[in-house]
C-alpha atoms as a PDB file:
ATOM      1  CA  UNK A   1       0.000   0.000   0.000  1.00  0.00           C
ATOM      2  CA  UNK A   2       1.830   3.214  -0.963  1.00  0.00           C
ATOM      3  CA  UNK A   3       1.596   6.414   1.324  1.00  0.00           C
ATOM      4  CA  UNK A   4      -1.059   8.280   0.051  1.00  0.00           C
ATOM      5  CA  UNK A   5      -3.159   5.052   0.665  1.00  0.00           C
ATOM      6  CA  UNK A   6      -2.164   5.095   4.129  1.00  0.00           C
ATOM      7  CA  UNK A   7      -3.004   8.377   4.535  1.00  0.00           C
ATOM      8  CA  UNK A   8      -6.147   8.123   3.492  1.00  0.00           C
ATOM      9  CA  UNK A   9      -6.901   5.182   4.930  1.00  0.00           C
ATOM     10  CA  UNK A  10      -5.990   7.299   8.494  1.00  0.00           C
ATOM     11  CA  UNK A  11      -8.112  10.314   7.945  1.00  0.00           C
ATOM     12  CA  UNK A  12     -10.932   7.668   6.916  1.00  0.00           C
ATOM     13  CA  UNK A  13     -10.695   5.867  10.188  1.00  0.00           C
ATOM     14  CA  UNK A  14     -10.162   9.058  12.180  1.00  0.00           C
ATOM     15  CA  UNK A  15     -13.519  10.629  11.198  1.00  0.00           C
ATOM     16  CA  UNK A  16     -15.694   7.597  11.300  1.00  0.00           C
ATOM     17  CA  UNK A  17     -14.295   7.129  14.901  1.00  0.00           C
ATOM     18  CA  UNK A  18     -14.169  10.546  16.163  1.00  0.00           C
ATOM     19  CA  UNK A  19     -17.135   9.944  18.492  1.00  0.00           C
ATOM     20  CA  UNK A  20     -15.516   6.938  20.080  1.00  0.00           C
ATOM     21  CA  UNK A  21     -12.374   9.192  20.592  1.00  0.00           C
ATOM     22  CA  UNK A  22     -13.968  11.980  22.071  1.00  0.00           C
ATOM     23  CA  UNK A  23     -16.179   9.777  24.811  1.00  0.00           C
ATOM     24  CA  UNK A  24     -12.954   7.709  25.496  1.00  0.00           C
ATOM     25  CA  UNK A  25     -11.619  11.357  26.694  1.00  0.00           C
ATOM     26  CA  UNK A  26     -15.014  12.519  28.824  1.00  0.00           C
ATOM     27  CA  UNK A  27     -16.362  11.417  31.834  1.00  0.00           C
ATOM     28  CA  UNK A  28     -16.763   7.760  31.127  1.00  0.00           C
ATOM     29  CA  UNK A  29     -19.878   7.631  33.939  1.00  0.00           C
ATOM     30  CA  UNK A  30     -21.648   9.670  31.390  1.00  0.00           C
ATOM     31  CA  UNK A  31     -21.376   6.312  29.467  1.00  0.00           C
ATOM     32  CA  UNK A  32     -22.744   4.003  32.312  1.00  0.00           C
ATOM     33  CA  UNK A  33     -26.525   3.159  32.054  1.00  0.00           C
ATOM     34  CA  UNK A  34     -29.056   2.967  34.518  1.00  0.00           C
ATOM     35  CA  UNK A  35     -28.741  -0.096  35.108  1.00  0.00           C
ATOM     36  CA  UNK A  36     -25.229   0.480  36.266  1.00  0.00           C
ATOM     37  CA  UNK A  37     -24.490   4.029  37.783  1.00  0.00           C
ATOM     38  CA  UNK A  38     -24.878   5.013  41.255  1.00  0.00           C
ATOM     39  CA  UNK A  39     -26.436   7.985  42.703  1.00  0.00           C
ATOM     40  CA  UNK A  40     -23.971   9.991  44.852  1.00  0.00           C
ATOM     41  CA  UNK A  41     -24.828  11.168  48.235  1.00  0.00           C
ATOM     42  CA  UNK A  42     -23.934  13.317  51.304  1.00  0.00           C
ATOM     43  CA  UNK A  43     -24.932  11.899  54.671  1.00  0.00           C
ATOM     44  CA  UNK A  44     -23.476   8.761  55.302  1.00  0.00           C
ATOM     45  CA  UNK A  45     -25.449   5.372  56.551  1.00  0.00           C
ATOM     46  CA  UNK A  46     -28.613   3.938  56.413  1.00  0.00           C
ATOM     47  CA  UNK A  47     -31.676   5.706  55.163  1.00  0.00           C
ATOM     48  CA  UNK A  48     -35.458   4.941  53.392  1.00  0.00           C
ATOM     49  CA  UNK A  49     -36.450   6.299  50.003  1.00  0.00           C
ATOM     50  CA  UNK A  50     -39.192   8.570  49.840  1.00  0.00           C
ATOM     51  CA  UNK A  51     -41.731   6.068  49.254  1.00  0.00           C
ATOM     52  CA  UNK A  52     -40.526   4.537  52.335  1.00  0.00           C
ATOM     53  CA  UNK A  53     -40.067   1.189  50.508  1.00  0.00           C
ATOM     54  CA  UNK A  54     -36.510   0.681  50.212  1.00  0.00           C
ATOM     55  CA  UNK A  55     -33.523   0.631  52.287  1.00  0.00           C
ATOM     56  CA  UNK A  56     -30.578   2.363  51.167  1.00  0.00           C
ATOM     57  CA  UNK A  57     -26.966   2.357  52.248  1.00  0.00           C
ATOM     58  CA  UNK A  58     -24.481   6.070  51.448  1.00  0.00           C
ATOM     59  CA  UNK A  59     -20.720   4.519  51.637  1.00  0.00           C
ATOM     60  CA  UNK A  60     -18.012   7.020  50.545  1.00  0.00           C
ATOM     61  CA  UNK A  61     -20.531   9.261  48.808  1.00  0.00           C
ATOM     62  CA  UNK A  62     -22.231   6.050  46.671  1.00  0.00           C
ATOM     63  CA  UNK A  63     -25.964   5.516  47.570  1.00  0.00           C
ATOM     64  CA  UNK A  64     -27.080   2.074  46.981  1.00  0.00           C
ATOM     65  CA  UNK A  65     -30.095   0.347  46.808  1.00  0.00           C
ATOM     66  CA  UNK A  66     -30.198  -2.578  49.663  1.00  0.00           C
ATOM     67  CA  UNK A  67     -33.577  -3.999  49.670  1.00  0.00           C
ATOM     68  CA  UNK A  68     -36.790  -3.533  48.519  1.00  0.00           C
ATOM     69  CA  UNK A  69     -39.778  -3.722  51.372  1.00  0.00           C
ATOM     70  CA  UNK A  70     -42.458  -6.656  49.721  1.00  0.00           C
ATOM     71  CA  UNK A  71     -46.574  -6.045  50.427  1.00  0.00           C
ATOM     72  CA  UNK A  72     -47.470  -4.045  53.621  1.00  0.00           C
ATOM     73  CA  UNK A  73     -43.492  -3.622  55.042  1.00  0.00           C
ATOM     74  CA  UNK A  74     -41.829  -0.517  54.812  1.00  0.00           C
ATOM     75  CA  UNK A  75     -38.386   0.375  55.156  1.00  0.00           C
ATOM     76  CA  UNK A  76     -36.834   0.422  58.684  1.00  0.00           C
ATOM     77  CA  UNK A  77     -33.282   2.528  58.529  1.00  0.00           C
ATOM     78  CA  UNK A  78     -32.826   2.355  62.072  1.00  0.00           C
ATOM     79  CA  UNK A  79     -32.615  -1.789  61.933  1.00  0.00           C
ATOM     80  CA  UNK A  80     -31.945  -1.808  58.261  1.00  0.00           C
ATOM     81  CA  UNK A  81     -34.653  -3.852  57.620  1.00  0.00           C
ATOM     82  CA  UNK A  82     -38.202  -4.074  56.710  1.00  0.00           C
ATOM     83  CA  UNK A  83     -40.933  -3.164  59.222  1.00  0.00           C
ATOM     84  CA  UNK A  84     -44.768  -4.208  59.418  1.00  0.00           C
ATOM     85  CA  UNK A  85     -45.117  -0.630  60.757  1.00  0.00           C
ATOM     86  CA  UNK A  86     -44.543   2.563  58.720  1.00  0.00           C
ATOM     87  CA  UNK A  87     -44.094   4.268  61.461  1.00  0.00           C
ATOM     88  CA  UNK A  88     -40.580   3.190  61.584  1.00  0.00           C
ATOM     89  CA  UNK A  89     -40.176   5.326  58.691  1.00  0.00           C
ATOM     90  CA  UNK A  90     -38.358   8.752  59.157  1.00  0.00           C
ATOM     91  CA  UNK A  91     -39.717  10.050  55.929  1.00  0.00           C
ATOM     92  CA  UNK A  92     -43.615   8.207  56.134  1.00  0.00           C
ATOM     93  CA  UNK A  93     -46.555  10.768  56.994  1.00  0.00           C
ATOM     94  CA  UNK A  94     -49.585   9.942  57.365  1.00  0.00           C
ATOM     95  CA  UNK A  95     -52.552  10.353  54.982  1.00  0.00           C
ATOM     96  CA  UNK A  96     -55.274  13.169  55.644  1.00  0.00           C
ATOM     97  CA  UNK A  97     -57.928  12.314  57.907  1.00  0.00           C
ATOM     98  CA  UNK A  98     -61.079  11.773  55.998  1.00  0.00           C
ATOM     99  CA  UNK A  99     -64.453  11.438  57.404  1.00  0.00           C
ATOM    100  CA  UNK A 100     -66.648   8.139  57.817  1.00  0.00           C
ATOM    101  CA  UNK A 101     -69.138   9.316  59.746  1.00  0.00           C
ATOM    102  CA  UNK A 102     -69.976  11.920  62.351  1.00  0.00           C
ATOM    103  CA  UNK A 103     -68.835  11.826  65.785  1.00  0.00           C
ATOM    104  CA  UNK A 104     -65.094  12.136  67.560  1.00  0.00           C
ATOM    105  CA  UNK A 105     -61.894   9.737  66.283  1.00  0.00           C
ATOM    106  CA  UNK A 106     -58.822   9.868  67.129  1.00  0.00           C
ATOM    107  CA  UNK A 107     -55.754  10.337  65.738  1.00  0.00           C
ATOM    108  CA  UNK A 108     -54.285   6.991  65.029  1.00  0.00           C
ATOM    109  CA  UNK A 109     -50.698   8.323  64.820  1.00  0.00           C
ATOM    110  CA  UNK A 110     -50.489  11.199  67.460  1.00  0.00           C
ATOM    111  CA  UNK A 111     -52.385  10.697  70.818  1.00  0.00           C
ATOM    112  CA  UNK A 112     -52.524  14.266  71.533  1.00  0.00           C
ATOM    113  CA  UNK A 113     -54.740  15.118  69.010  1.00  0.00           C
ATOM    114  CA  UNK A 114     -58.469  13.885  67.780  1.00  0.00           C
ATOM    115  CA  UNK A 115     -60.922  14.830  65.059  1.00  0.00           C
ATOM    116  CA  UNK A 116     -64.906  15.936  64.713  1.00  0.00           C
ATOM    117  CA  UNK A 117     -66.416  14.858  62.144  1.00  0.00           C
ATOM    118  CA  UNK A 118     -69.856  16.754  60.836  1.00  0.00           C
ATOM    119  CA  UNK A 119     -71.144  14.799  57.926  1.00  0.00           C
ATOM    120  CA  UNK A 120     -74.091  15.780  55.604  1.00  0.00           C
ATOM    121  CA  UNK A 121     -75.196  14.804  51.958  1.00  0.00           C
ATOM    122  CA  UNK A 122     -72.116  16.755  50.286  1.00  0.00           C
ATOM    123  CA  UNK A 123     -69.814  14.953  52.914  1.00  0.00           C
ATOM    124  CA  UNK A 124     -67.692  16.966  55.399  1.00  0.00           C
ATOM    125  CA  UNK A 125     -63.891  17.951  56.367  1.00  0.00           C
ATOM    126  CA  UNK A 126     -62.448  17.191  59.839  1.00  0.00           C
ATOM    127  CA  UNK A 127     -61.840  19.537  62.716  1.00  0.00           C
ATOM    128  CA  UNK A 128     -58.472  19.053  64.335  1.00  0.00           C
ATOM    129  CA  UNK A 129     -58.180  19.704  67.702  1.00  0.00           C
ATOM    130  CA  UNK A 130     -55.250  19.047  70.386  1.00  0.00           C
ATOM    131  CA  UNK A 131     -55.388  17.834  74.131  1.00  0.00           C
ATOM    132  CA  UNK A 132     -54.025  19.747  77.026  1.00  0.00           C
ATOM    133  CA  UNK A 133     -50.715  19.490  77.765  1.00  0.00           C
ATOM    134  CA  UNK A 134     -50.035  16.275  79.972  1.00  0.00           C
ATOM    135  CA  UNK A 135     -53.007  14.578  78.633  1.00  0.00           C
ATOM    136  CA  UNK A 136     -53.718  12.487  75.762  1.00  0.00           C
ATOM    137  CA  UNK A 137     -56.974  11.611  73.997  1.00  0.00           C
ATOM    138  CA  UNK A 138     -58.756   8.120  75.534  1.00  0.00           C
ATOM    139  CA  UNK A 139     -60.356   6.282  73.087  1.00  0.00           C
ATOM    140  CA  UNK A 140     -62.840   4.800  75.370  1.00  0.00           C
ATOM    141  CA  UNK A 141     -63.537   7.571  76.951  1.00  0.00           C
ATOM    142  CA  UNK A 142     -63.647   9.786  74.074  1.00  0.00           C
ATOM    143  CA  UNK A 143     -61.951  12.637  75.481  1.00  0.00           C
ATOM    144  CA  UNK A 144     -58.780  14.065  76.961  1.00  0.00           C
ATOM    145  CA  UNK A 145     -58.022  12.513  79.736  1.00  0.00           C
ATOM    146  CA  UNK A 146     -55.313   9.953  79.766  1.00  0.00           C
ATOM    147  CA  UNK A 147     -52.516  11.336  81.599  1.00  0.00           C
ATOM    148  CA  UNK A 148     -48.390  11.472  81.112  1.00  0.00           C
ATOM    149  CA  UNK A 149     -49.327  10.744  76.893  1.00  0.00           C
ATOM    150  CA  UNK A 150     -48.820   7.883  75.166  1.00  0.00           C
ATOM    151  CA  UNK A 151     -45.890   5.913  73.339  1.00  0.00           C
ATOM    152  CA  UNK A 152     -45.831   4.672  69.411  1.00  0.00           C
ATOM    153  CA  UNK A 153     -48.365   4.492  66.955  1.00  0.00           C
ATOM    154  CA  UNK A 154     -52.325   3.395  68.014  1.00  0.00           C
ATOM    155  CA  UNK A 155     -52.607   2.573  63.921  1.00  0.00           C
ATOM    156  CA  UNK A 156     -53.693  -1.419  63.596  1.00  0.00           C
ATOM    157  CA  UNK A 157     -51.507  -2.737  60.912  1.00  0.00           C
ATOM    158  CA  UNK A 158     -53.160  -3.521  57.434  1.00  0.00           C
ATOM    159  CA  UNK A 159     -52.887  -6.770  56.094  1.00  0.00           C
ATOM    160  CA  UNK A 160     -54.613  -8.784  53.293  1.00  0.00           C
ATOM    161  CA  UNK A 161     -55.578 -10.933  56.435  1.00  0.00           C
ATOM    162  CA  UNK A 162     -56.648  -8.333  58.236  1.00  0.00           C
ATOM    163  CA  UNK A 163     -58.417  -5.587  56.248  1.00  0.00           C
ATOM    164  CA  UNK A 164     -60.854  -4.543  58.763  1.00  0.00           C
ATOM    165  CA  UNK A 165     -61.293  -4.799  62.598  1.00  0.00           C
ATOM    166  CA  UNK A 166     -62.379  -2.574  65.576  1.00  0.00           C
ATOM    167  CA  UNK A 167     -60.628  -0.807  67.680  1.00  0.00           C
ATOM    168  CA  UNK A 168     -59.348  -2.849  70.934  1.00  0.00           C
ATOM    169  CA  UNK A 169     -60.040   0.496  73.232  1.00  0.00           C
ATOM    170  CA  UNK A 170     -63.660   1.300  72.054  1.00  0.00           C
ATOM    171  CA  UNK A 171     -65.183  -1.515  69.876  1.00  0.00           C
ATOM    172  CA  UNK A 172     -68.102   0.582  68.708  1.00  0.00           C
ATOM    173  CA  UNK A 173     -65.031   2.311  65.889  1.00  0.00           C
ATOM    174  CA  UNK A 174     -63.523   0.475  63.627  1.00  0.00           C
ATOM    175  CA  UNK A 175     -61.379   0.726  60.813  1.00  0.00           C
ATOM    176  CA  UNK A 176     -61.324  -0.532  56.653  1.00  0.00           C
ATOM    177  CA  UNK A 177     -57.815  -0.731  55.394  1.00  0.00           C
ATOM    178  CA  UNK A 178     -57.967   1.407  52.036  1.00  0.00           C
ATOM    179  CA  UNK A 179     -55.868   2.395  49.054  1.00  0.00           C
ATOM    180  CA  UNK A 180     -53.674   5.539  49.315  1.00  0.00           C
ATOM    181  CA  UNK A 181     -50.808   5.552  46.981  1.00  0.00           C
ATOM    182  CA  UNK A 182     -50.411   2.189  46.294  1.00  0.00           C
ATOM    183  CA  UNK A 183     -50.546   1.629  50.196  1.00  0.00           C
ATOM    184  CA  UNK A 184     -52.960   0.555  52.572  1.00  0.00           C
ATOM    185  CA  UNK A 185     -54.279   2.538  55.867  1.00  0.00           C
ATOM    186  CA  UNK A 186     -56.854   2.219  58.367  1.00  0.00           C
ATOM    187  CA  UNK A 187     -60.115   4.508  57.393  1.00  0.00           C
ATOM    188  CA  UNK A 188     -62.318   5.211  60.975  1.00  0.00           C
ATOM    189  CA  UNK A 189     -65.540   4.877  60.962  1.00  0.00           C
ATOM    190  CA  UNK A 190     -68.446   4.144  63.783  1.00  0.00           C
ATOM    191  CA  UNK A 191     -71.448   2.363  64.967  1.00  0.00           C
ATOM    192  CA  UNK A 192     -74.370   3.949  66.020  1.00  0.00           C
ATOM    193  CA  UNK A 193     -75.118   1.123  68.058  1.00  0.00           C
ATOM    194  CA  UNK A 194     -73.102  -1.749  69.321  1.00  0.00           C
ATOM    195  CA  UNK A 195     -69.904  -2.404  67.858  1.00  0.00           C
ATOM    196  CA  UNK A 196     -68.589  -4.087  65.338  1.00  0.00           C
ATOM    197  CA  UNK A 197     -68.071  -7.361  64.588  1.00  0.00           C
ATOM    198  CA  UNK A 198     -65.384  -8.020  61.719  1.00  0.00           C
ATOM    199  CA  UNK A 199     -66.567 -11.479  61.654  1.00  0.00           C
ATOM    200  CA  UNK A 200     -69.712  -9.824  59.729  1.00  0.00           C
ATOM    201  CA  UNK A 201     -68.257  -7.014  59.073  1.00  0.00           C
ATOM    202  CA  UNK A 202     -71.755  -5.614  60.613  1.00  0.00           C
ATOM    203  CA  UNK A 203     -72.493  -3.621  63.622  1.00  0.00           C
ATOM    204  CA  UNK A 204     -74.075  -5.522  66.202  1.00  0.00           C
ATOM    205  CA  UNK A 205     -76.064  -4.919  69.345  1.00  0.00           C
ATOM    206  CA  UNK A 206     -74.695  -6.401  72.948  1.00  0.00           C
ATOM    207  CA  UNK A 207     -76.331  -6.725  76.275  1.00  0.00           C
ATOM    208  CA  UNK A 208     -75.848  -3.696  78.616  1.00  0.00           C
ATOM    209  CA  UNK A 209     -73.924  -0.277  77.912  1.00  0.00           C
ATOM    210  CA  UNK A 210     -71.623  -0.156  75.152  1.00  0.00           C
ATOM    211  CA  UNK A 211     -68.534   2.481  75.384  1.00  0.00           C
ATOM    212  CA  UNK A 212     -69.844   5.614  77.661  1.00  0.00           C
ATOM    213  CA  UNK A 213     -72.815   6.357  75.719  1.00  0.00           C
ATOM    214  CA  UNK A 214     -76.256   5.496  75.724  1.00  0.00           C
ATOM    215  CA  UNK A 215     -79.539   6.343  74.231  1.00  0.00           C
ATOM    216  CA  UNK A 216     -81.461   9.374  74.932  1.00  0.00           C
ATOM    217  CA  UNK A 217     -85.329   9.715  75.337  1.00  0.00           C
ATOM    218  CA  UNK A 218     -87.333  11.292  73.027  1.00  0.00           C
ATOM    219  CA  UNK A 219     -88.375  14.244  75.990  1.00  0.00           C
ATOM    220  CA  UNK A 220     -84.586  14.346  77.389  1.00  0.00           C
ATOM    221  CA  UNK A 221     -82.953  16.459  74.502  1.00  0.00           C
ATOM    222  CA  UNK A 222     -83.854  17.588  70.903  1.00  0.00           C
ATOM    223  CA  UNK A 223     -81.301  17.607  68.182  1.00  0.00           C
ATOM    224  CA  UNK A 224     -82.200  20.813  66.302  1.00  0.00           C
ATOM    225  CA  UNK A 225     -78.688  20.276  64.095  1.00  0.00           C
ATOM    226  CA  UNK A 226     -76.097  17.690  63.742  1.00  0.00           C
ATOM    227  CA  UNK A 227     -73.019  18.082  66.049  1.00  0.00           C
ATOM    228  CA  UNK A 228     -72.202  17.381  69.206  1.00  0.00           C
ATOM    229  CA  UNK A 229     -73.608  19.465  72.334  1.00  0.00           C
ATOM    230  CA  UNK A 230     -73.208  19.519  76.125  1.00  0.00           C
ATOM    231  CA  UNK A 231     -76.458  18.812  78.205  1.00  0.00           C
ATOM    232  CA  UNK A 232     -78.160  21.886  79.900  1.00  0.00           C
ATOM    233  CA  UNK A 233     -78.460  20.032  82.957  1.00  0.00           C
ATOM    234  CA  UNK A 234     -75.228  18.686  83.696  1.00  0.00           C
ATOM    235  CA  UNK A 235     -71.767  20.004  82.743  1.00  0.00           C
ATOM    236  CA  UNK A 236     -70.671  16.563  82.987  1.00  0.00           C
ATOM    237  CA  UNK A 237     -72.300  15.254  80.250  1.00  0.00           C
ATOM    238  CA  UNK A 238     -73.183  16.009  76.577  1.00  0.00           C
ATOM    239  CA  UNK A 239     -75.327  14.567  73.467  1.00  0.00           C
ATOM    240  CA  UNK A 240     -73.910  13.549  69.986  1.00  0.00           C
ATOM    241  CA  UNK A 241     -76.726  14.620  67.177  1.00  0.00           C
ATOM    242  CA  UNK A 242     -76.239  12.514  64.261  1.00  0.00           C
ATOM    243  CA  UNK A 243     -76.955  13.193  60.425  1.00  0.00           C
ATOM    244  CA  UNK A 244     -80.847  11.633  61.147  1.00  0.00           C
ATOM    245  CA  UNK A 245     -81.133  13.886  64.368  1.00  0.00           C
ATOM    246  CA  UNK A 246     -81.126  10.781  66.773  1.00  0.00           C
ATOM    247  CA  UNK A 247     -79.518  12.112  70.568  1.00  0.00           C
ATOM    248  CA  UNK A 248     -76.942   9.593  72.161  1.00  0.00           C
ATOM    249  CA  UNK A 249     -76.496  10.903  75.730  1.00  0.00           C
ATOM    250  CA  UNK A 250     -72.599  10.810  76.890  1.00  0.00           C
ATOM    251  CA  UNK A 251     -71.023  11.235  80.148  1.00  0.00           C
ATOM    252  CA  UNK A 252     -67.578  12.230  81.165  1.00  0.00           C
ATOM    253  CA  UNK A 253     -65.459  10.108  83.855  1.00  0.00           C
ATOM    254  CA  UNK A 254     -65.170  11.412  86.983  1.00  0.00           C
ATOM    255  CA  UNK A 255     -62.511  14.907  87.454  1.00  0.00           C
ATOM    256  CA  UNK A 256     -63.431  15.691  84.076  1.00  0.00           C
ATOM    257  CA  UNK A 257     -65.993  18.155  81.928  1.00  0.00           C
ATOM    258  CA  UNK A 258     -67.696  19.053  78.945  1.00  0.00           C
ATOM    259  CA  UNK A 259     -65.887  21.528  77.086  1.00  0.00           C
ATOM    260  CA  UNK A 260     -68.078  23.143  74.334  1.00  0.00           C
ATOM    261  CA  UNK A 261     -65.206  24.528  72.362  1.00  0.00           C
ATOM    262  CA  UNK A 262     -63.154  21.357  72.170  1.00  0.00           C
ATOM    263  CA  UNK A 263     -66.155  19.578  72.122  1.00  0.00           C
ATOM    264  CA  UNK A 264     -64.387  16.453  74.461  1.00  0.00           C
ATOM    265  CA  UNK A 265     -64.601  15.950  78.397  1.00  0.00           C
ATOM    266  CA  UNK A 266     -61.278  17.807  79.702  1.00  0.00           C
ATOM    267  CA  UNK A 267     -59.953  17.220  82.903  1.00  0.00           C
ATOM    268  CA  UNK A 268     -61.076  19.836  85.842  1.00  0.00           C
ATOM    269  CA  UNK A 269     -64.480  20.578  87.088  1.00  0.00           C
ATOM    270  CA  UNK A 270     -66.766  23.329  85.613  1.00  0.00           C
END
């Protein structure tokens, strides 16, 4: 082959390969694909995606992927592990409370605080309200007056097994696990009478008093509106109104009252 072949045979191979040259001299983890780069990362150690369904590891400024958290677990970064309760989540928050039905709930992930619920035919949003400081809300009692708090989350864990139940505290609530985000969380909702049995998934009648409310006669108190209201004749006591107008008469434990603005029993006397 004489020179000017050879030289032509260079420049050829030159610009045909010029991209090939120029990404052998850039950044070759440009080059890597998804499959195979790494996402850098700051804080060192253990840690839960967003979603709160994987584990991830940060070594020397390399985040990796550990595990992935199967069905109703969620990611755990404290035990690097997967956890039945999303609580154990740093970055999990809870969904907004929606309303079932009227009445008080409380909040299944922070004792200090409950909701009341006024539902009509175009539905209704929650009213938030917070406990005294030093008390938490009792969900037997229905009002503020567990004392010194209380520790971890009150949420019943939802299972395919297990997508419905009462509550162990007041039977006459119970939850339905639904859909939010592609997971599942316990929806309140309440029995007008009895409790409920998730045998059935019915409410049922029992013999005797059920929770700390009971019936009201039809000349004890009128329900002019839905809501809840404190009796005119005792400041230790109040009436729940529902959607049809039916009273339920309630009564507060002893060293507690009925406070119309919270609308709960708080401890003191009136």
């Amino acid at each position: 082959m004489d020179t000017q072949a050879i030289v032509s045979f260079a420049a050829f191979f030159l610009l045909t390969h010029s991209g090939l040259l120029d990404a052998m001299r850039s950044d070759p983890m440009e080059h890597l694909t998804l499959k195979d780069s790494v996402s850098t990362c700051n804080d060192t150690g253990y840690s839960c995606t967003s979603d709160c369904k994987t584990v991830q590891l940060c070594a020397a400024e390399r985040l990796f992927n550990l595990t992935h958290c199967p069905g109703y677990t969620f990611c755990d970064a404290a035990n690097h592990a997967c956890a039945d309760d999303q609580t154990s989540c740093p970055n999990w928050r809870p969904p907004a409370f929606t309303c079932c039905d009227h009445g008080l709930f409380p909040d299944l992930y922070d004792c200090s605080r409950y909701y009341l619920c006024y539902k009509d035919q175009f539905g209704s949003k929650p009213e938030v309200y917070e406990c005294e400081e030093g008390t938490a809300f009792d969900v037997e009692t229905l009002s503020c007056t567990q004392k010194g708090g209380c520790a971890g989350s009150r949420a019943p864990v939802c299972s395919l097994e297990t997508p419905t139940g009462a509550l162990k505290d007041n039977p006459s609530i119970y939850y339905v696990c639904t859909l939010v985000d592609g997971v599942m969380y316990p929806q309140l909702c309440r029995c007008d009478q009895g409790y409920y049995d998730p045998m059935t998934t019915s409410c049922v009648t029992t013999p005797g008093e059920v929770g700390t409310t009971t019936s009201s006669g039809p000349d004890e108190f009128r329900c002019s509106e839905q809501g809840i209201f404190g009796d005119p004749e005792s400041c230790e006591a109040y009436y729940v109104c529902s959607l049809s107008l039916q009273a339920t008469h309630g009564f507060c434990v002893n060293g507690t009252h009925f406070n119309q603005t919270r609308h709960s029993c708080v401890l003191g006397t009136c």
